[in-house]
C-alpha atoms as a PDB file:
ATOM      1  CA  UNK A   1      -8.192   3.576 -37.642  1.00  0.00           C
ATOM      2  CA  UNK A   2      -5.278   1.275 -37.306  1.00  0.00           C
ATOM      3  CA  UNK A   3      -3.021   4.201 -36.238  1.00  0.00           C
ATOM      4  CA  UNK A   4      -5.502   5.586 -33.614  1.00  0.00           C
ATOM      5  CA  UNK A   5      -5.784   2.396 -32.165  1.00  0.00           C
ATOM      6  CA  UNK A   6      -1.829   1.663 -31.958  1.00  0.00           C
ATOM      7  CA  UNK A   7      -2.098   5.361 -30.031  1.00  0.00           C
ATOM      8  CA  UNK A   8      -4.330   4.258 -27.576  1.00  0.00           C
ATOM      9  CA  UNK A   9      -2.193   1.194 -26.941  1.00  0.00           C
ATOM     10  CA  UNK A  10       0.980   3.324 -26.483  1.00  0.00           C
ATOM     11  CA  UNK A  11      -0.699   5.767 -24.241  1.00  0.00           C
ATOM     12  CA  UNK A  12      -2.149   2.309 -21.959  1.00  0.00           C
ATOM     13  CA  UNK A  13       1.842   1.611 -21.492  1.00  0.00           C
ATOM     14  CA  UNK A  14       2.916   5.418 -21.126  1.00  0.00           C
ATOM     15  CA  UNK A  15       0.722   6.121 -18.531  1.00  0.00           C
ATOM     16  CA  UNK A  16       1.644   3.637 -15.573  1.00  0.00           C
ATOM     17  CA  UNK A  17       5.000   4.885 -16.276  1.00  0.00           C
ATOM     18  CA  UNK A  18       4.446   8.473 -15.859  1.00  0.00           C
ATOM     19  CA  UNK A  19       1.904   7.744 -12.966  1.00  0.00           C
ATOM     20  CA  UNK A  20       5.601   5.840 -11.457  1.00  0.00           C
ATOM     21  CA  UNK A  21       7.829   9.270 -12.111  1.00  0.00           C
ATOM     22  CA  UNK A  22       5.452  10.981 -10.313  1.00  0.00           C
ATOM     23  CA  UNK A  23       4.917   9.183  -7.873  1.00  0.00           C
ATOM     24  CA  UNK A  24       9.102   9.068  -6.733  1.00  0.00           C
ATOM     25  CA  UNK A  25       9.114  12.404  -7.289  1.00  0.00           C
ATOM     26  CA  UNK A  26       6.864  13.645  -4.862  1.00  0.00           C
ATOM     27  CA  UNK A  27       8.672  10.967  -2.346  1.00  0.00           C
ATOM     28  CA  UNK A  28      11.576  12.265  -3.208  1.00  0.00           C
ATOM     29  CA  UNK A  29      10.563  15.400  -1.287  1.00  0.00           C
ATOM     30  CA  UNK A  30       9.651  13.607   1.958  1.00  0.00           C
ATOM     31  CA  UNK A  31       6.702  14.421   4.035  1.00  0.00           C
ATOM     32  CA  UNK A  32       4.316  12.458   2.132  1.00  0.00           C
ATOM     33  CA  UNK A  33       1.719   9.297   2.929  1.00  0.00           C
ATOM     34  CA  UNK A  34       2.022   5.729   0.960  1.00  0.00           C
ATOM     35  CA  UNK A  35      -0.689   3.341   1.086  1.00  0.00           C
ATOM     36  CA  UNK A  36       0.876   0.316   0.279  1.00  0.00           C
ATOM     37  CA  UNK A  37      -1.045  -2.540  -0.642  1.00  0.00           C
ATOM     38  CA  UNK A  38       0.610  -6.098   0.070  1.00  0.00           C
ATOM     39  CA  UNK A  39       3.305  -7.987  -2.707  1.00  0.00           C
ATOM     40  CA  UNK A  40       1.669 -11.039  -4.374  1.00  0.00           C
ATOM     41  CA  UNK A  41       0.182 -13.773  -2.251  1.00  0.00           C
ATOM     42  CA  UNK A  42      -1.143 -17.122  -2.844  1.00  0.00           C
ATOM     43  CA  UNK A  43      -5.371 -16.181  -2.930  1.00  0.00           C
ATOM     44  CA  UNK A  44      -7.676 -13.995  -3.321  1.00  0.00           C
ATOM     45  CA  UNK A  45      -9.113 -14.223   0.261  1.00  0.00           C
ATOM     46  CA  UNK A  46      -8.351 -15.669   3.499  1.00  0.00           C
ATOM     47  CA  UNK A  47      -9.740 -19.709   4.408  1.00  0.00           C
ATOM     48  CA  UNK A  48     -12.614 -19.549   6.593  1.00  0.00           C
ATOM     49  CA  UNK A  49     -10.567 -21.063   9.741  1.00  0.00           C
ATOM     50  CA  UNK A  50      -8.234 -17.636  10.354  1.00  0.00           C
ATOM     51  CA  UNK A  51      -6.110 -17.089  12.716  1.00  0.00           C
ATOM     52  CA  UNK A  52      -4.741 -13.904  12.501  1.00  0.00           C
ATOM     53  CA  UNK A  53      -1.536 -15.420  14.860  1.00  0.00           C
ATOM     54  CA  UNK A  54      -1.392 -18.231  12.929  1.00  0.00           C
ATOM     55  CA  UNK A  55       0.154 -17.640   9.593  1.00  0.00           C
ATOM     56  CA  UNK A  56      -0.745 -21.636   7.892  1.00  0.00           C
ATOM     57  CA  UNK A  57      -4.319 -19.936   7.952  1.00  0.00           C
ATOM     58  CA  UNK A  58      -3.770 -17.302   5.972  1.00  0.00           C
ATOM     59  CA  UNK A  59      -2.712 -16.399   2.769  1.00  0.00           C
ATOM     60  CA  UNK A  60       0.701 -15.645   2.027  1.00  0.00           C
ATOM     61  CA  UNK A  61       2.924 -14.480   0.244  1.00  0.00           C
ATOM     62  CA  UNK A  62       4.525 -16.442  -3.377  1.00  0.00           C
ATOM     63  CA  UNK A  63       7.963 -16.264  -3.683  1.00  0.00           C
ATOM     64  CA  UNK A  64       7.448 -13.179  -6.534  1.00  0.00           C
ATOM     65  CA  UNK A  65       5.435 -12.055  -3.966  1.00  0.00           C
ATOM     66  CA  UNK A  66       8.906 -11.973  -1.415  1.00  0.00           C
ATOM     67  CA  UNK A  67      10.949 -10.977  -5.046  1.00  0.00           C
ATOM     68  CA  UNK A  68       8.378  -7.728  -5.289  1.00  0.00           C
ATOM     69  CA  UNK A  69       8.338  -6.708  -1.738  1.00  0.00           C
ATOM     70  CA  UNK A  70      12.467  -6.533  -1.467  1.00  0.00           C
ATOM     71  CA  UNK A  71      12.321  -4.552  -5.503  1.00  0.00           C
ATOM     72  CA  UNK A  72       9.797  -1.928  -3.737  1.00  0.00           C
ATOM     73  CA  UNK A  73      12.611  -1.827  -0.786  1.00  0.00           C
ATOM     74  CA  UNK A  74      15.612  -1.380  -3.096  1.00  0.00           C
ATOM     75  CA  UNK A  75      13.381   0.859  -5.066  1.00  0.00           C
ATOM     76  CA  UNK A  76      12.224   3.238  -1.812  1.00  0.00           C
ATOM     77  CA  UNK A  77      15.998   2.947  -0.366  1.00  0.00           C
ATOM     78  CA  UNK A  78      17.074   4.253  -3.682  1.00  0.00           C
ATOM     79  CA  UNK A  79      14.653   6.598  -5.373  1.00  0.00           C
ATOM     80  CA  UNK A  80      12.573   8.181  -1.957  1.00  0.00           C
ATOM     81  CA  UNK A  81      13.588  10.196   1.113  1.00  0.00           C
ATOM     82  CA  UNK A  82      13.924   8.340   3.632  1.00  0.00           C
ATOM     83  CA  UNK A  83      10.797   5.991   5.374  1.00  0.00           C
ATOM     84  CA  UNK A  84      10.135   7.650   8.542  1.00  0.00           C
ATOM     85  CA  UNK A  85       7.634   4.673   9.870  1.00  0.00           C
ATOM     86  CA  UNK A  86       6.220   1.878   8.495  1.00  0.00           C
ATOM     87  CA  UNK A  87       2.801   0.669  10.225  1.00  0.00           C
ATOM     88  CA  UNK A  88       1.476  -2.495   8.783  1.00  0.00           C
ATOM     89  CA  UNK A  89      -1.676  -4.493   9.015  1.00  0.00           C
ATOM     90  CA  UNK A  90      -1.315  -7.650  11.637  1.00  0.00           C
ATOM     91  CA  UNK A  91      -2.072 -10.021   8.600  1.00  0.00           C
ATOM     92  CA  UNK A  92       1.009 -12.398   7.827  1.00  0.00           C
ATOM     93  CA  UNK A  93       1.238 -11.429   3.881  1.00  0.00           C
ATOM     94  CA  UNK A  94       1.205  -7.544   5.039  1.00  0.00           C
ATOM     95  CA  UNK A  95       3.677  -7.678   7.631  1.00  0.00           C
ATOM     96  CA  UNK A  96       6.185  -9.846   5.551  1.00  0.00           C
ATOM     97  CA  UNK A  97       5.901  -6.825   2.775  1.00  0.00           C
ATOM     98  CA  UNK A  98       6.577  -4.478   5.399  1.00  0.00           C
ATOM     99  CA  UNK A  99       9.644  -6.328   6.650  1.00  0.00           C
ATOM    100  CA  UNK A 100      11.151  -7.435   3.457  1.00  0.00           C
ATOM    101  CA  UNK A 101      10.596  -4.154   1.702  1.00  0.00           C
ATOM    102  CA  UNK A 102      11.532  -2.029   5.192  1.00  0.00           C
ATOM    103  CA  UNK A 103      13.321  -4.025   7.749  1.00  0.00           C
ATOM    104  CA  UNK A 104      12.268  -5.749  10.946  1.00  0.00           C
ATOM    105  CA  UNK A 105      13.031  -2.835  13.386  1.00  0.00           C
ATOM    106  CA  UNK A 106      11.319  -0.522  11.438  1.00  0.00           C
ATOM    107  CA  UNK A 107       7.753  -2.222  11.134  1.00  0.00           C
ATOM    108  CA  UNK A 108       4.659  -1.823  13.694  1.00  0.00           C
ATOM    109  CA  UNK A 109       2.054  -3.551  13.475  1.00  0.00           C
ATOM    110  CA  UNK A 110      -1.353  -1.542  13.481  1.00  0.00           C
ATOM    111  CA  UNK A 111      -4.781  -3.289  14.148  1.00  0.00           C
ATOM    112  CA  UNK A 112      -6.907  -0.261  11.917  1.00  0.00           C
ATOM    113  CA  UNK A 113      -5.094  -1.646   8.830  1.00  0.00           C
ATOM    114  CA  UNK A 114      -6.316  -4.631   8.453  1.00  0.00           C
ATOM    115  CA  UNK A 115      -9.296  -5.789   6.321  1.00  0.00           C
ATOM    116  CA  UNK A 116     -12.538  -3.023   6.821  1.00  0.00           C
ATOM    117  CA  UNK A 117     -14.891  -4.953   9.280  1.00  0.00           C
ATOM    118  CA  UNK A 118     -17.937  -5.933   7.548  1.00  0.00           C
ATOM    119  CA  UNK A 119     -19.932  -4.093  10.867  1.00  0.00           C
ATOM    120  CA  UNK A 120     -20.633  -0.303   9.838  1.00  0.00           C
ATOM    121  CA  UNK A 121     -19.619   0.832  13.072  1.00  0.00           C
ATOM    122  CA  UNK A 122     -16.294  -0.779  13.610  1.00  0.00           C
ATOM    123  CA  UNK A 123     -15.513   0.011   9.962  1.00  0.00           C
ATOM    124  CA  UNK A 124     -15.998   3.334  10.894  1.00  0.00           C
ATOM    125  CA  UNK A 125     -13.889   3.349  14.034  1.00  0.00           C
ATOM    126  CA  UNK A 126     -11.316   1.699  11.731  1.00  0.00           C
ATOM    127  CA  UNK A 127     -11.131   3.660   8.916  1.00  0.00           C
ATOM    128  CA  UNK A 128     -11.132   6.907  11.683  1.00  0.00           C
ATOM    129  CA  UNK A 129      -8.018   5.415  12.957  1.00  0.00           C
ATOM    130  CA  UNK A 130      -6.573   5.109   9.554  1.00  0.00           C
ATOM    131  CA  UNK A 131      -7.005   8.576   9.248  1.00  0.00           C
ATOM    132  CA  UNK A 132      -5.864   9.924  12.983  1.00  0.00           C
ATOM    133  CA  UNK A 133      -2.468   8.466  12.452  1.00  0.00           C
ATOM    134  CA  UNK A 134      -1.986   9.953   9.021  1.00  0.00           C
ATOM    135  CA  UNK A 135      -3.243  13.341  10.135  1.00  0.00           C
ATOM    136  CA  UNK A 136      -0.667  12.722  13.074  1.00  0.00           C
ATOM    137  CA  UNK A 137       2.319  12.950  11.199  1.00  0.00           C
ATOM    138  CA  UNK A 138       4.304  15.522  10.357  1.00  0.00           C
ATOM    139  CA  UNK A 139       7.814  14.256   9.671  1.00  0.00           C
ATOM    140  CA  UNK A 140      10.445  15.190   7.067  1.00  0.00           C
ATOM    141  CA  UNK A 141      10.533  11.308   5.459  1.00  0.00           C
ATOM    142  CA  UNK A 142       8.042   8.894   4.504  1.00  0.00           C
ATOM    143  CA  UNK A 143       5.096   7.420   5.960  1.00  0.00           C
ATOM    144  CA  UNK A 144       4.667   3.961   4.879  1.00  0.00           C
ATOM    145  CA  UNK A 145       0.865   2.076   5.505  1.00  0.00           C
ATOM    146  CA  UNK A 146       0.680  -1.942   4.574  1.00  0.00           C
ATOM    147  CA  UNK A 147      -2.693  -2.553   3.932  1.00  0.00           C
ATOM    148  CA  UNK A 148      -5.151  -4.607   1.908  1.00  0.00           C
ATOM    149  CA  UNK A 149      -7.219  -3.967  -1.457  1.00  0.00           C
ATOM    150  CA  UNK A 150     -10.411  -3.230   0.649  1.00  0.00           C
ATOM    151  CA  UNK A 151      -8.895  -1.030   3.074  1.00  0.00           C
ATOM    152  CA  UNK A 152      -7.201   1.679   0.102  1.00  0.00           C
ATOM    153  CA  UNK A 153     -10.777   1.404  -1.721  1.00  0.00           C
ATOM    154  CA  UNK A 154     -12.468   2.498   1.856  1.00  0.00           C
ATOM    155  CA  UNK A 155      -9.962   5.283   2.089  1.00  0.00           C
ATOM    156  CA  UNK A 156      -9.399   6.241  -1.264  1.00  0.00           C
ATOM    157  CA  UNK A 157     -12.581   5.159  -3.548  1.00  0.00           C
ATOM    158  CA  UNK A 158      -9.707   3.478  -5.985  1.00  0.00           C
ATOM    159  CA  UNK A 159      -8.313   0.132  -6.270  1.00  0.00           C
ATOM    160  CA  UNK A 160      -4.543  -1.197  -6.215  1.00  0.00           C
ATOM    161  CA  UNK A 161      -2.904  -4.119  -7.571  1.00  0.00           C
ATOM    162  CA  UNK A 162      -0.470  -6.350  -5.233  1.00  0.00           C
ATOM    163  CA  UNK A 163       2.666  -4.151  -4.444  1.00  0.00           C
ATOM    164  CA  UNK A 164       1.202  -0.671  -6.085  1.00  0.00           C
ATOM    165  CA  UNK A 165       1.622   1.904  -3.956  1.00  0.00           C
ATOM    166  CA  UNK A 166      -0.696   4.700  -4.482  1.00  0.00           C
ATOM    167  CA  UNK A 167       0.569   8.763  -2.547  1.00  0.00           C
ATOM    168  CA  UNK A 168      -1.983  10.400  -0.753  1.00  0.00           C
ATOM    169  CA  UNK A 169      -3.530  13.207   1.180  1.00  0.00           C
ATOM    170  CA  UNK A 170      -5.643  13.579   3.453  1.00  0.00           C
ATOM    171  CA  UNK A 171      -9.020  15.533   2.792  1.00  0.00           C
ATOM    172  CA  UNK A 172     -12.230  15.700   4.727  1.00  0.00           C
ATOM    173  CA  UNK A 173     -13.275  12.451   5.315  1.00  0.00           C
ATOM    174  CA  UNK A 174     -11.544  10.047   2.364  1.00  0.00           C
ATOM    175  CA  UNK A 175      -7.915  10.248   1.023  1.00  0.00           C
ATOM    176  CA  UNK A 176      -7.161  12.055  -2.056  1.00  0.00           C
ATOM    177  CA  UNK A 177      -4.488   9.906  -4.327  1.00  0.00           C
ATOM    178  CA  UNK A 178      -1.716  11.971  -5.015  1.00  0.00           C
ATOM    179  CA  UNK A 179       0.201   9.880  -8.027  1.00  0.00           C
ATOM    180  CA  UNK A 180       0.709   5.693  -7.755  1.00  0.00           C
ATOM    181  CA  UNK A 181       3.742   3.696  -8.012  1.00  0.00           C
ATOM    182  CA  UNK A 182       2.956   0.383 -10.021  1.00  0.00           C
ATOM    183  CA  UNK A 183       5.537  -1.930  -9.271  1.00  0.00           C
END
């Protein structure tokens, strides 16, 4: 029993980092979506008074929140072809990621990804976006997407911790992960 158990506890730490290896090597190649959700920030959820110009209303990102979005930078300049674009949510915490992990020049900011609106209909519209501009691309690097938690579960059915990015696909109407980089 004792020896099963240790198993099962060696497989738990195994897996994230095969998941990883896969993950860089299909980036490796180029061509491929990222859903990336946002480094570590300071809550859960946004105050009540936000301001989506103002970043003192928002939450933001720690400082190992700023450490984890330049690693996934080094990481992407050093293990992945080359990021093509990098379109981020308007949210301060997402766009920091973005520029830390990217550059400035190289981020745009794109309304769709932020938070899914609670209203069916303009969830829909936004989540249709989402998926127009990854159907849209075709180029021989990477296509980087700085989201939110709820945004990759609308698109993908799965979850992702702060700075995981998680490879996808599209198909039909939803996302199909691909492999996950846990960072």
């Amino acid at each position: 029993m004792l020896r099963y158990a240790l198993a099962v506890l060696a497989s738990l730490t195994v897996l994230p980092a095969y998941a990883t290896e896969a993950g860089w090597a299909l980036l490796r190649d180029g061509g491929h979506v990222v859903l990336l959700r946002h480094a570590m920030a300071q809550a859960a959820s946004d105050p009540a008074n936000l301001d989506i110009e103002d970043c003192s209303t928002q939450s933001n990102l720690t400082d190992r929140g700023r450490q984890q979005a330049r690693k996934i930078g080094a990481l992407f300049a050093a293990r992945a072809a080359s990021t093509e674009k990098v379109l981020s949510s308007r949210y301060c915490r997402t766009e920091e990621t973005a520029r830390l992990a990217f550059g400035d020049a190289s981020v745009e900011p794109f309304e769709p990804l932020d938070p899914v609106a609670a209203d069916g209909a303009v969830r829909n519209e936004q989540l249709q976006s989402i998926l127009a501009a990854i159907r849209a691309f075709s180029g021989s690097g990477n296509l980087v997407l700085v989201t939110h938690l709820e945004t990759i579960n609308a698109l993908t059915g799965a979850g992702a911790r702060e700075g995981e990015a998680v490879i996808v696909r599209p198909e039909s109407e939803r996302l199909h992960v691909l492999a996950r980089i846990i960072n």
